[in-house]
PDB file of N, CA and C in Angstrom:
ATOM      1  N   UNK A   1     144.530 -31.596 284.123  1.00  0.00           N
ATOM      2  CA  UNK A   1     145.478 -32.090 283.149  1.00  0.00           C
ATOM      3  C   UNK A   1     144.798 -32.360 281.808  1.00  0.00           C
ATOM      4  N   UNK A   2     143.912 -31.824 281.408  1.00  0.00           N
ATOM      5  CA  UNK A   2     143.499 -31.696 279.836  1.00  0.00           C
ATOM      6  C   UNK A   2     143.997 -30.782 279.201  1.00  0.00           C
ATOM      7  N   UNK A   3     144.533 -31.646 277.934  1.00  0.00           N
ATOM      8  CA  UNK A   3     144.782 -30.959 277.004  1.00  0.00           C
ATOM      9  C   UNK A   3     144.198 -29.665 276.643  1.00  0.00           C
ATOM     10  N   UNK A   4     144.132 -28.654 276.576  1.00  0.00           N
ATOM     11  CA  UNK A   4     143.452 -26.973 275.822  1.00  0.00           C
ATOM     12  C   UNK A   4     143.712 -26.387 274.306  1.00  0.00           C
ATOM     13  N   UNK A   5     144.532 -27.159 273.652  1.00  0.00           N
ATOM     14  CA  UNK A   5     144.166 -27.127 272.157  1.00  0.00           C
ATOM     15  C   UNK A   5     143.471 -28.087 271.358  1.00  0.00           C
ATOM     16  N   UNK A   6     143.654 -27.983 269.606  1.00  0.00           N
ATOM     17  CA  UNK A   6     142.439 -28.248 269.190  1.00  0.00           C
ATOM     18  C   UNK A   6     142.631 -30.018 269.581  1.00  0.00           C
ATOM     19  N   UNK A   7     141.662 -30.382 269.679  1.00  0.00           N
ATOM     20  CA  UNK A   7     141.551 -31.854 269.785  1.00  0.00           C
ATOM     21  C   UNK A   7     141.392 -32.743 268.182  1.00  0.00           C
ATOM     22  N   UNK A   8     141.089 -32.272 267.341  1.00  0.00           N
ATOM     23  CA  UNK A   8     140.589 -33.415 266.487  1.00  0.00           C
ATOM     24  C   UNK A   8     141.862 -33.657 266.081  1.00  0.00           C
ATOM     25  N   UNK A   9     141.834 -34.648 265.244  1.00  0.00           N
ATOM     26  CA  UNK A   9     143.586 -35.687 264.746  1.00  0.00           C
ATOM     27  C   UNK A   9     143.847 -34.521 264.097  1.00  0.00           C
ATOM     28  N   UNK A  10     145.703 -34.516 264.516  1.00  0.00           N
ATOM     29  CA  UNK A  10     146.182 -33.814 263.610  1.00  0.00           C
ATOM     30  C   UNK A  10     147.202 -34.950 262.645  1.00  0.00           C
ATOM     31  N   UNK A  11     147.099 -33.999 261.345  1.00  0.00           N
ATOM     32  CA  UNK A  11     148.484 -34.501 260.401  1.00  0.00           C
ATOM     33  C   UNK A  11     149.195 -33.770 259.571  1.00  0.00           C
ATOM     34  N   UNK A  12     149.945 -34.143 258.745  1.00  0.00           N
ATOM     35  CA  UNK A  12     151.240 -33.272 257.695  1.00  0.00           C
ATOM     36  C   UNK A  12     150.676 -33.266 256.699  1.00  0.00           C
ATOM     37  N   UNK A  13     150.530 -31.441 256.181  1.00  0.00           N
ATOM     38  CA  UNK A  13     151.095 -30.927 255.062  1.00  0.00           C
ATOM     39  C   UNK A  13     151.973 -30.570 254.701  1.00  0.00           C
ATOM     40  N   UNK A  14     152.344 -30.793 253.506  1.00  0.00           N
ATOM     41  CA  UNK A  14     153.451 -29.787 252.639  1.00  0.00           C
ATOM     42  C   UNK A  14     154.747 -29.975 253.327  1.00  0.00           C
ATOM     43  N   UNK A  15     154.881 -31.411 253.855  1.00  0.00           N
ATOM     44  CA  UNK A  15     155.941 -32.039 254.562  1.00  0.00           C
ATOM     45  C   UNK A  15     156.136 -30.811 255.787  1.00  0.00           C
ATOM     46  N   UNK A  16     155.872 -29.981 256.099  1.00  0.00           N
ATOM     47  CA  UNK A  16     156.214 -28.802 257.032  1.00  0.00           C
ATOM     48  C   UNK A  16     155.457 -28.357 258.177  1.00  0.00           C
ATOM     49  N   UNK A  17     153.506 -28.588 257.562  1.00  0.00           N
ATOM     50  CA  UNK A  17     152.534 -28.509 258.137  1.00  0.00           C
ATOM     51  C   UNK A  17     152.012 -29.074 259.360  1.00  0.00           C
ATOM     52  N   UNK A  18     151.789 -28.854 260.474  1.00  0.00           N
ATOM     53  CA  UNK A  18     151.104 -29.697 261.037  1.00  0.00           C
ATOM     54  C   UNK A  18     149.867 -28.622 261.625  1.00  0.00           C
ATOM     55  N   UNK A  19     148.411 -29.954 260.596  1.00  0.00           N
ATOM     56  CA  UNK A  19     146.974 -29.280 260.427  1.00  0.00           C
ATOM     57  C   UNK A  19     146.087 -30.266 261.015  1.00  0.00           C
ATOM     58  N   UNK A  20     145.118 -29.553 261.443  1.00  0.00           N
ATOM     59  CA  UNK A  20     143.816 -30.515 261.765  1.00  0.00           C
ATOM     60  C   UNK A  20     142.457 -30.311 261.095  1.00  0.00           C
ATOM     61  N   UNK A  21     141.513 -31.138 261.415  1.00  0.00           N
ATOM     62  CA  UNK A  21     140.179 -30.501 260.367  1.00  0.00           C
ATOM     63  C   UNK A  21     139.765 -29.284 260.880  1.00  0.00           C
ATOM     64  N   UNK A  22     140.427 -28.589 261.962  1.00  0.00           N
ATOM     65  CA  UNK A  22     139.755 -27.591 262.182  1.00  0.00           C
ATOM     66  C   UNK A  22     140.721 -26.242 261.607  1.00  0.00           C
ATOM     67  N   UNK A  23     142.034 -26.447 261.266  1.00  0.00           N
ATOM     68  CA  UNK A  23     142.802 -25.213 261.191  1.00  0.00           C
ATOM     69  C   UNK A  23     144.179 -25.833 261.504  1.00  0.00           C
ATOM     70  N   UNK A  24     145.200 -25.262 260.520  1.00  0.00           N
ATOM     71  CA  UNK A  24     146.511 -25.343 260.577  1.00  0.00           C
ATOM     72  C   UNK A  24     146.982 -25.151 262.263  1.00  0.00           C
ATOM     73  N   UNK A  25     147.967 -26.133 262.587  1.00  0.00           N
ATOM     74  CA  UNK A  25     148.514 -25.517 264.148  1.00  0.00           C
ATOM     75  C   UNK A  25     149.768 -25.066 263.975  1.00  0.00           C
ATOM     76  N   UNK A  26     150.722 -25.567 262.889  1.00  0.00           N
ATOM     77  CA  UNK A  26     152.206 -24.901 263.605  1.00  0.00           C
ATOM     78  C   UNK A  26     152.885 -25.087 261.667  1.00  0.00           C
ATOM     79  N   UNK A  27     153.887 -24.358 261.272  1.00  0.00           N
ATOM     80  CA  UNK A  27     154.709 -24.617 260.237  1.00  0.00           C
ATOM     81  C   UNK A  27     155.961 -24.968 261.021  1.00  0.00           C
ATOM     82  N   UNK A  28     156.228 -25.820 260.791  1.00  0.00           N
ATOM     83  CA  UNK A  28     158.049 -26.188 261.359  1.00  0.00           C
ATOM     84  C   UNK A  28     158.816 -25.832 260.037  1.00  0.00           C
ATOM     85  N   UNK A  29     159.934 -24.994 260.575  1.00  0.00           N
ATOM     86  CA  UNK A  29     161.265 -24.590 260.023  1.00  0.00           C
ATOM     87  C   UNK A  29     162.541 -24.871 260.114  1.00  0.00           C
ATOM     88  N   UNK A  30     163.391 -24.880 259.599  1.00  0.00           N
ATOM     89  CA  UNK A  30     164.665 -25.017 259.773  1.00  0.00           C
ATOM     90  C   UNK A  30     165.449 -23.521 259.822  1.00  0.00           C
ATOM     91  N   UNK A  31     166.132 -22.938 260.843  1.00  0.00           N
ATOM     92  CA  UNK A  31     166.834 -21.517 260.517  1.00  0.00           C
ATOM     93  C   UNK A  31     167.638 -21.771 260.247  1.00  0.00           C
ATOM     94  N   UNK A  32     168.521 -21.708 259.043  1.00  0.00           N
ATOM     95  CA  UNK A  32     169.225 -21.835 258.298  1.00  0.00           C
ATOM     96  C   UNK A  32     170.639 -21.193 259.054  1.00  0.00           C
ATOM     97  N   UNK A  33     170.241 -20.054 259.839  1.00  0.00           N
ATOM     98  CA  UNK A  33     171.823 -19.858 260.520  1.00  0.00           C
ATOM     99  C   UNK A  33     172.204 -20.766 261.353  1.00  0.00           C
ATOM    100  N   UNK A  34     171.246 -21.720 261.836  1.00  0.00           N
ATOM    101  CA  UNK A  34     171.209 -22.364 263.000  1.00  0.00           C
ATOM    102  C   UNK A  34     172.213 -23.684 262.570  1.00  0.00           C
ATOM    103  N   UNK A  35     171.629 -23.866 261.501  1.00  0.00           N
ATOM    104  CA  UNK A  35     172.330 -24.878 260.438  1.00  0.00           C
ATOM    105  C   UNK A  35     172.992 -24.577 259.590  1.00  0.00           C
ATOM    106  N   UNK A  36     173.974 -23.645 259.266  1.00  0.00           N
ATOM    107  CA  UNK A  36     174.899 -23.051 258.321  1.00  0.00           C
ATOM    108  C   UNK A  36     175.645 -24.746 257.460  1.00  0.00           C
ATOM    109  N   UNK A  37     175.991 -25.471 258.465  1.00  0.00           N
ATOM    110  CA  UNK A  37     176.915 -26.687 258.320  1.00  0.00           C
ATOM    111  C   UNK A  37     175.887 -28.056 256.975  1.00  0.00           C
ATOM    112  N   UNK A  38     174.776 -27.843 257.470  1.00  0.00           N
ATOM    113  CA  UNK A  38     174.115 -29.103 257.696  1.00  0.00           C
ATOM    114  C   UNK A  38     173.545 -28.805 255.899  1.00  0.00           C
ATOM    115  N   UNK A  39     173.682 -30.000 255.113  1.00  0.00           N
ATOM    116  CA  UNK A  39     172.976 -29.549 254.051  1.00  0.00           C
ATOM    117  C   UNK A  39     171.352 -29.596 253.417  1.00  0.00           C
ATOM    118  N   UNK A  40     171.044 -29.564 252.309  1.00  0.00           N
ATOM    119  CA  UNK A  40     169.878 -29.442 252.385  1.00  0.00           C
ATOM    120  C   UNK A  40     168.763 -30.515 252.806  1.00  0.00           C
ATOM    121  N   UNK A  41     169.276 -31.944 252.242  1.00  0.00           N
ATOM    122  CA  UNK A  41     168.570 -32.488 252.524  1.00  0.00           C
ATOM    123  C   UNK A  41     168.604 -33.172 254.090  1.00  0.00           C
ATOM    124  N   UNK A  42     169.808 -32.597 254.604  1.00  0.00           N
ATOM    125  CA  UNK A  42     169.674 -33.015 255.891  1.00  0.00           C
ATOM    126  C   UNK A  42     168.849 -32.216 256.749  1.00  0.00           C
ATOM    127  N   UNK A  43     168.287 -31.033 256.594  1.00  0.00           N
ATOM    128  CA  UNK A  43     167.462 -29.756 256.861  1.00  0.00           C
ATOM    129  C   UNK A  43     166.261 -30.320 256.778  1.00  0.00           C
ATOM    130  N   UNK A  44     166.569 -31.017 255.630  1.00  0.00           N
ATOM    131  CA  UNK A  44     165.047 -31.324 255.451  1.00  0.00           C
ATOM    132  C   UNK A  44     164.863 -32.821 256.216  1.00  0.00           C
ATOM    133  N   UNK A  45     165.498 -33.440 256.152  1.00  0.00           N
ATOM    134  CA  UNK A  45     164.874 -34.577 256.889  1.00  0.00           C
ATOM    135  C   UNK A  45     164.526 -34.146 258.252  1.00  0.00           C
ATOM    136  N   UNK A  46     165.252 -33.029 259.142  1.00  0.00           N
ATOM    137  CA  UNK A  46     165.651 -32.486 260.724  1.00  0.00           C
ATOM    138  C   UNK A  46     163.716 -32.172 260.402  1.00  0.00           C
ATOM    139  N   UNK A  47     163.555 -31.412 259.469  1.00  0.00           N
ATOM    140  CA  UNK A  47     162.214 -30.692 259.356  1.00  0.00           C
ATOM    141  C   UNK A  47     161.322 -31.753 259.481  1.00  0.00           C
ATOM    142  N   UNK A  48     161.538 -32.647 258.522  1.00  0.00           N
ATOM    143  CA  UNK A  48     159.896 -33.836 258.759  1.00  0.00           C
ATOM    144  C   UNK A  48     160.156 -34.496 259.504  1.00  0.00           C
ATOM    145  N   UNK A  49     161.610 -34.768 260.514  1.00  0.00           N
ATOM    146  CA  UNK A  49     161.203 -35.588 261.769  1.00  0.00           C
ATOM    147  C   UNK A  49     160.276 -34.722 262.766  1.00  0.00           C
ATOM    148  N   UNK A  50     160.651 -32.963 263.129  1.00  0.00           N
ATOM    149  CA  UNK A  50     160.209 -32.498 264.377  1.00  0.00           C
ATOM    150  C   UNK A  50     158.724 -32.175 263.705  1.00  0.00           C
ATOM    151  N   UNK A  51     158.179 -32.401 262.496  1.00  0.00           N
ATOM    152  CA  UNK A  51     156.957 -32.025 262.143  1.00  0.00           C
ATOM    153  C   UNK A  51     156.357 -33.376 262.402  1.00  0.00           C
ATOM    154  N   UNK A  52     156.776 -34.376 262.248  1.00  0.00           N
ATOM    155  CA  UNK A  52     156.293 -35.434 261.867  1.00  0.00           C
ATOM    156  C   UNK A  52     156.031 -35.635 264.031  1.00  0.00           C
ATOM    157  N   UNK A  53     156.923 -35.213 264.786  1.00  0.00           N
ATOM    158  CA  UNK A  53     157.016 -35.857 266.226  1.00  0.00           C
ATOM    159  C   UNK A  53     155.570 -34.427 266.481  1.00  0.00           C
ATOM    160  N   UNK A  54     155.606 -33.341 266.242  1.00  0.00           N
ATOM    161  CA  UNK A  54     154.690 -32.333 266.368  1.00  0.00           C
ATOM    162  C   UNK A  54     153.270 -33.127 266.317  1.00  0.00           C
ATOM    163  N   UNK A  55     153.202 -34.074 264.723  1.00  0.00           N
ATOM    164  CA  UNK A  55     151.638 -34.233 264.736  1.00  0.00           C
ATOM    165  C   UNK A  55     151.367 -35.314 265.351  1.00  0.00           C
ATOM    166  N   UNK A  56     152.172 -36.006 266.189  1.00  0.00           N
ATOM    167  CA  UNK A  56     151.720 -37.050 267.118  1.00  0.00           C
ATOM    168  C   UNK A  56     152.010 -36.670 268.345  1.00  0.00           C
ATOM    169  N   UNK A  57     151.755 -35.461 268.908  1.00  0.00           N
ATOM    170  CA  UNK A  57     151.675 -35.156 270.013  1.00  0.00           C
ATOM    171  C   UNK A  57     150.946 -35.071 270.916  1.00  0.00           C
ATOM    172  N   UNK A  58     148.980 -35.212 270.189  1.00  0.00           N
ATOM    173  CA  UNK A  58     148.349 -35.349 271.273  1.00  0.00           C
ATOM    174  C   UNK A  58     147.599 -36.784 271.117  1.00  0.00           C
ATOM    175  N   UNK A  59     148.116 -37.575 269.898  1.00  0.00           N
ATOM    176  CA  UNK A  59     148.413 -38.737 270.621  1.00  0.00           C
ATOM    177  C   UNK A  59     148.853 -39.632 271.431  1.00  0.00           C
ATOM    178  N   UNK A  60     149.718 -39.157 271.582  1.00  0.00           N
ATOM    179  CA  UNK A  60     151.129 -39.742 272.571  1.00  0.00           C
ATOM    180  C   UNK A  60     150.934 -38.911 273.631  1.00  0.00           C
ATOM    181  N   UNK A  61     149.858 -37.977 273.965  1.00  0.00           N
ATOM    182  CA  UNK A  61     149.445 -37.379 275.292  1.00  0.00           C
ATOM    183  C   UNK A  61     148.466 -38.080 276.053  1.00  0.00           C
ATOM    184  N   UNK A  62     147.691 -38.672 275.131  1.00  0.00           N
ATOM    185  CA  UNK A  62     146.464 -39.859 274.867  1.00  0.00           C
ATOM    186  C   UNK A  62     147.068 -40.754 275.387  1.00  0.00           C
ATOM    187  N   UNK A  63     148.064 -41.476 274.904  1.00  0.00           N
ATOM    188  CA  UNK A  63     148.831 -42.862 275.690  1.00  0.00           C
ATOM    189  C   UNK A  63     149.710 -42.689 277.051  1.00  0.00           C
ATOM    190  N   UNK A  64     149.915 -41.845 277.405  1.00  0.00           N
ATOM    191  CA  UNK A  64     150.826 -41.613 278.295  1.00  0.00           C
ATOM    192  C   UNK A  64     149.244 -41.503 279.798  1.00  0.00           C
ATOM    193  N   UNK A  65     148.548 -40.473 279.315  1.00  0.00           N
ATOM    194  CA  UNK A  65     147.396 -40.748 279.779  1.00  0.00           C
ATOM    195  C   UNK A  65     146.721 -41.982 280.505  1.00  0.00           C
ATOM    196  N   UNK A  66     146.346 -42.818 279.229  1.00  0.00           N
ATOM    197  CA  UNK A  66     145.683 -44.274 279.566  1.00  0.00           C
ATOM    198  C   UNK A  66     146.885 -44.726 280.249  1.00  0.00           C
ATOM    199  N   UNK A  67     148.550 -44.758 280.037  1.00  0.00           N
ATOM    200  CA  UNK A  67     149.106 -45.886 280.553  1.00  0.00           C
ATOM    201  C   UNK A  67     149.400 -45.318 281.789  1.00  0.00           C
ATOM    202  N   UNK A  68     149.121 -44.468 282.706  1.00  0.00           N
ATOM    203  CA  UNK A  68     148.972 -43.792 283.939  1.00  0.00           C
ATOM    204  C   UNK A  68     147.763 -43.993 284.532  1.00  0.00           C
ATOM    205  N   UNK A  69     146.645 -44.283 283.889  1.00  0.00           N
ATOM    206  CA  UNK A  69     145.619 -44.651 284.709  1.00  0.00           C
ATOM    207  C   UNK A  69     145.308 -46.220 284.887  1.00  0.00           C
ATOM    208  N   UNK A  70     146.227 -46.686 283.937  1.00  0.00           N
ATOM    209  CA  UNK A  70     146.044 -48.238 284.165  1.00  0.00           C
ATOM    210  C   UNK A  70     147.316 -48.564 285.297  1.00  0.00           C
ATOM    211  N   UNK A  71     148.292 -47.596 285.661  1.00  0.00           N
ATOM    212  CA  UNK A  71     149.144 -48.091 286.101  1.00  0.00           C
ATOM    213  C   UNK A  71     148.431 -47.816 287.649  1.00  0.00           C
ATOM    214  N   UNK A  72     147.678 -46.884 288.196  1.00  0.00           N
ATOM    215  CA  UNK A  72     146.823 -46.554 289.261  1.00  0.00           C
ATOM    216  C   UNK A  72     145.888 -47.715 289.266  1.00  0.00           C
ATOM    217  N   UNK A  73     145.278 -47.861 288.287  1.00  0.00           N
ATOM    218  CA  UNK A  73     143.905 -48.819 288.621  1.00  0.00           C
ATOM    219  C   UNK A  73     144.157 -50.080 289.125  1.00  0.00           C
ATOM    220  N   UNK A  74     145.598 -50.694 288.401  1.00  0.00           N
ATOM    221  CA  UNK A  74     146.248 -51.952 288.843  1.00  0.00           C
ATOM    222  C   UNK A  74     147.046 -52.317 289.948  1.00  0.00           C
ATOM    223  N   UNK A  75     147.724 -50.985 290.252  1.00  0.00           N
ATOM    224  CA  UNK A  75     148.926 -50.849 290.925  1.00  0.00           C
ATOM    225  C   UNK A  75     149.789 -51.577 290.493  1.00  0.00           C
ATOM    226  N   UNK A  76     150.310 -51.617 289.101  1.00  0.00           N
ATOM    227  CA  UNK A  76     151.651 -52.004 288.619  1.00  0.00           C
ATOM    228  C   UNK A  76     152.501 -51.180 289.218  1.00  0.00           C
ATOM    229  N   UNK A  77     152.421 -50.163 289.565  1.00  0.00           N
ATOM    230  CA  UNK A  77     153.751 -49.347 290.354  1.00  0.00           C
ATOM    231  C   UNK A  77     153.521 -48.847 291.711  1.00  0.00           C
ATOM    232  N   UNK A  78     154.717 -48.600 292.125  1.00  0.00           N
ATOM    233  CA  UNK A  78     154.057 -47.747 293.744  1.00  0.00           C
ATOM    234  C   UNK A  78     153.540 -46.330 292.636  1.00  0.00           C
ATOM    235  N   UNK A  79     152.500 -46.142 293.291  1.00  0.00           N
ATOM    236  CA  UNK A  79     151.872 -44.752 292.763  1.00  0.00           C
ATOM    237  C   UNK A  79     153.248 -42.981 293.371  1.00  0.00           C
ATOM    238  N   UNK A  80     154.271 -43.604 294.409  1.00  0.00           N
ATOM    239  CA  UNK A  80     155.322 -42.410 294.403  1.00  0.00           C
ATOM    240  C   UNK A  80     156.531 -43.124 293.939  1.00  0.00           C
ATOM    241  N   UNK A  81     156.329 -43.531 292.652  1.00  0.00           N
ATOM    242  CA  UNK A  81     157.923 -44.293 291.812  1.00  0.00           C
ATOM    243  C   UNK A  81     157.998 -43.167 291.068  1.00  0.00           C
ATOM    244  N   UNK A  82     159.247 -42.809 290.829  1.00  0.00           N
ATOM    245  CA  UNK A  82     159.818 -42.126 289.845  1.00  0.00           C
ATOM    246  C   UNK A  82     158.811 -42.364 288.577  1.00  0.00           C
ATOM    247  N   UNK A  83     158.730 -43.667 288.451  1.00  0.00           N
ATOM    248  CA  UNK A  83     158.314 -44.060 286.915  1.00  0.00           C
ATOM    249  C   UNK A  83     157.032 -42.675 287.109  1.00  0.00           C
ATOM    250  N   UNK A  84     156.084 -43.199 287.703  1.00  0.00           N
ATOM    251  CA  UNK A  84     154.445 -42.180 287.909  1.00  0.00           C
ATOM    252  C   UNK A  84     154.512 -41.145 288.227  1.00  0.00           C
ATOM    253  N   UNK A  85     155.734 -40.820 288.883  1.00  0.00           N
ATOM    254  CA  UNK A  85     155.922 -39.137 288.825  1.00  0.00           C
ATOM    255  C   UNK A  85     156.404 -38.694 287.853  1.00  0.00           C
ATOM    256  N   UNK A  86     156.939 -38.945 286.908  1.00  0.00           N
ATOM    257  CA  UNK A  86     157.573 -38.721 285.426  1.00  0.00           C
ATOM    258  C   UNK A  86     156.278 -38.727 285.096  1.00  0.00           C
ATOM    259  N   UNK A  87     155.624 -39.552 284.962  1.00  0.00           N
ATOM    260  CA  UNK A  87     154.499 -39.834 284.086  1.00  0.00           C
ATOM    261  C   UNK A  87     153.254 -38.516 284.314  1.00  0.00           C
ATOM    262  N   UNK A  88     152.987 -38.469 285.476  1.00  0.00           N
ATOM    263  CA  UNK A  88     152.254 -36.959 286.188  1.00  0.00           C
ATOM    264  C   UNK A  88     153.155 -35.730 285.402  1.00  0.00           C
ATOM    265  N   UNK A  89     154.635 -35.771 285.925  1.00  0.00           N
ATOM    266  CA  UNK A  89     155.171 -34.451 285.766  1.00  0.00           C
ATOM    267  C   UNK A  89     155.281 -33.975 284.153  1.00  0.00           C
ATOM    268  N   UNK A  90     155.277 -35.129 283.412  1.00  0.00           N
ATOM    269  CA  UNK A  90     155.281 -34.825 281.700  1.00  0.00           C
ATOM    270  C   UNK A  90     153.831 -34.253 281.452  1.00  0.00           C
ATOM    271  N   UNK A  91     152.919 -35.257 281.895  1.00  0.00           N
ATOM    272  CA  UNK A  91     151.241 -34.827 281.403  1.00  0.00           C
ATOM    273  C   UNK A  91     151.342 -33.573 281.828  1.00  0.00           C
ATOM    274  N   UNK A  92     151.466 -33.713 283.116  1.00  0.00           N
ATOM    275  CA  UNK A  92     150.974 -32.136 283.847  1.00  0.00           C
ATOM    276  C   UNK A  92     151.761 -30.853 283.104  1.00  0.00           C
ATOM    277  N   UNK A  93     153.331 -30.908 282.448  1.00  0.00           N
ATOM    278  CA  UNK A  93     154.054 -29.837 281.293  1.00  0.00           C
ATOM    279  C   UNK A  93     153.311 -29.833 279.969  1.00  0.00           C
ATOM    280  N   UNK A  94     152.786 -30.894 279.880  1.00  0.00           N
ATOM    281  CA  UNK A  94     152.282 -30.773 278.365  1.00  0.00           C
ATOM    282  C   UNK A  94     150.664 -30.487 278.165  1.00  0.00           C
ATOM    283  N   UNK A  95     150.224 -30.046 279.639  1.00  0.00           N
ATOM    284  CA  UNK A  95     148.632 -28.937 279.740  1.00  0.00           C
ATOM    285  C   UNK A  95     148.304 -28.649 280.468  1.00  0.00           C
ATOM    286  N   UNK A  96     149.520 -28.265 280.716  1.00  0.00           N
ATOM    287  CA  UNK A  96     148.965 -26.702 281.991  1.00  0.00           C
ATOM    288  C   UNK A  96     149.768 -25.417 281.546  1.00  0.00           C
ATOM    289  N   UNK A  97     148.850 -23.987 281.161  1.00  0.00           N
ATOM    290  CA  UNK A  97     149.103 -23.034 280.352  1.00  0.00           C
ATOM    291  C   UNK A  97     149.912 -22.347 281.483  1.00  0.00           C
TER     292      UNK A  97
END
């Protein structure tokens, strides 16, 4: 369950960007047919929320992480609760190719 892309922090350029010190990872778009209705600046806000949720993604892979191994180390949960299998079944979608 490790992550396989780049690791160092990522953040936003050009409100659209999401880059790290090593190399740009993704441009988020809006397809405009998709949104015929929606106007511009609502396009644009749709854009810097899913860019903005993009560059905290392998942070929030990071926390989901620690709060799964603290929930094992303590046994705050039965280790077969829904809660820890959610918690396995998300990590395990978000790095394994």
């Amino acid at each position: 369950m490790e992550f396989q892309g780049i690791k160092s922090k990522w953040s936003i350029a050009n409100d659209n960007i999401v880059t790290s010190e090593e190399q740009d990872i993704c441009m988020v778009n809006i397809f405009l047919e998709a949104y015929m209705e929606i106007q511009n600046a609502e396009q644009e806000k749709i854009c810097k929320a899913n860019t903005l949720l993009i560059s905290k993604a392998p942070e929030m892979l990071d926390a989901l992480k620690k709060v799964l191994l603290d929930i094992k180390l303590t046994n705050a949960f039965n280790l077969d609760s829904p809660i820890v299998r959610n918690l396995e079944d998300v990590i395990k979608s978000a790095t394994e190719i």
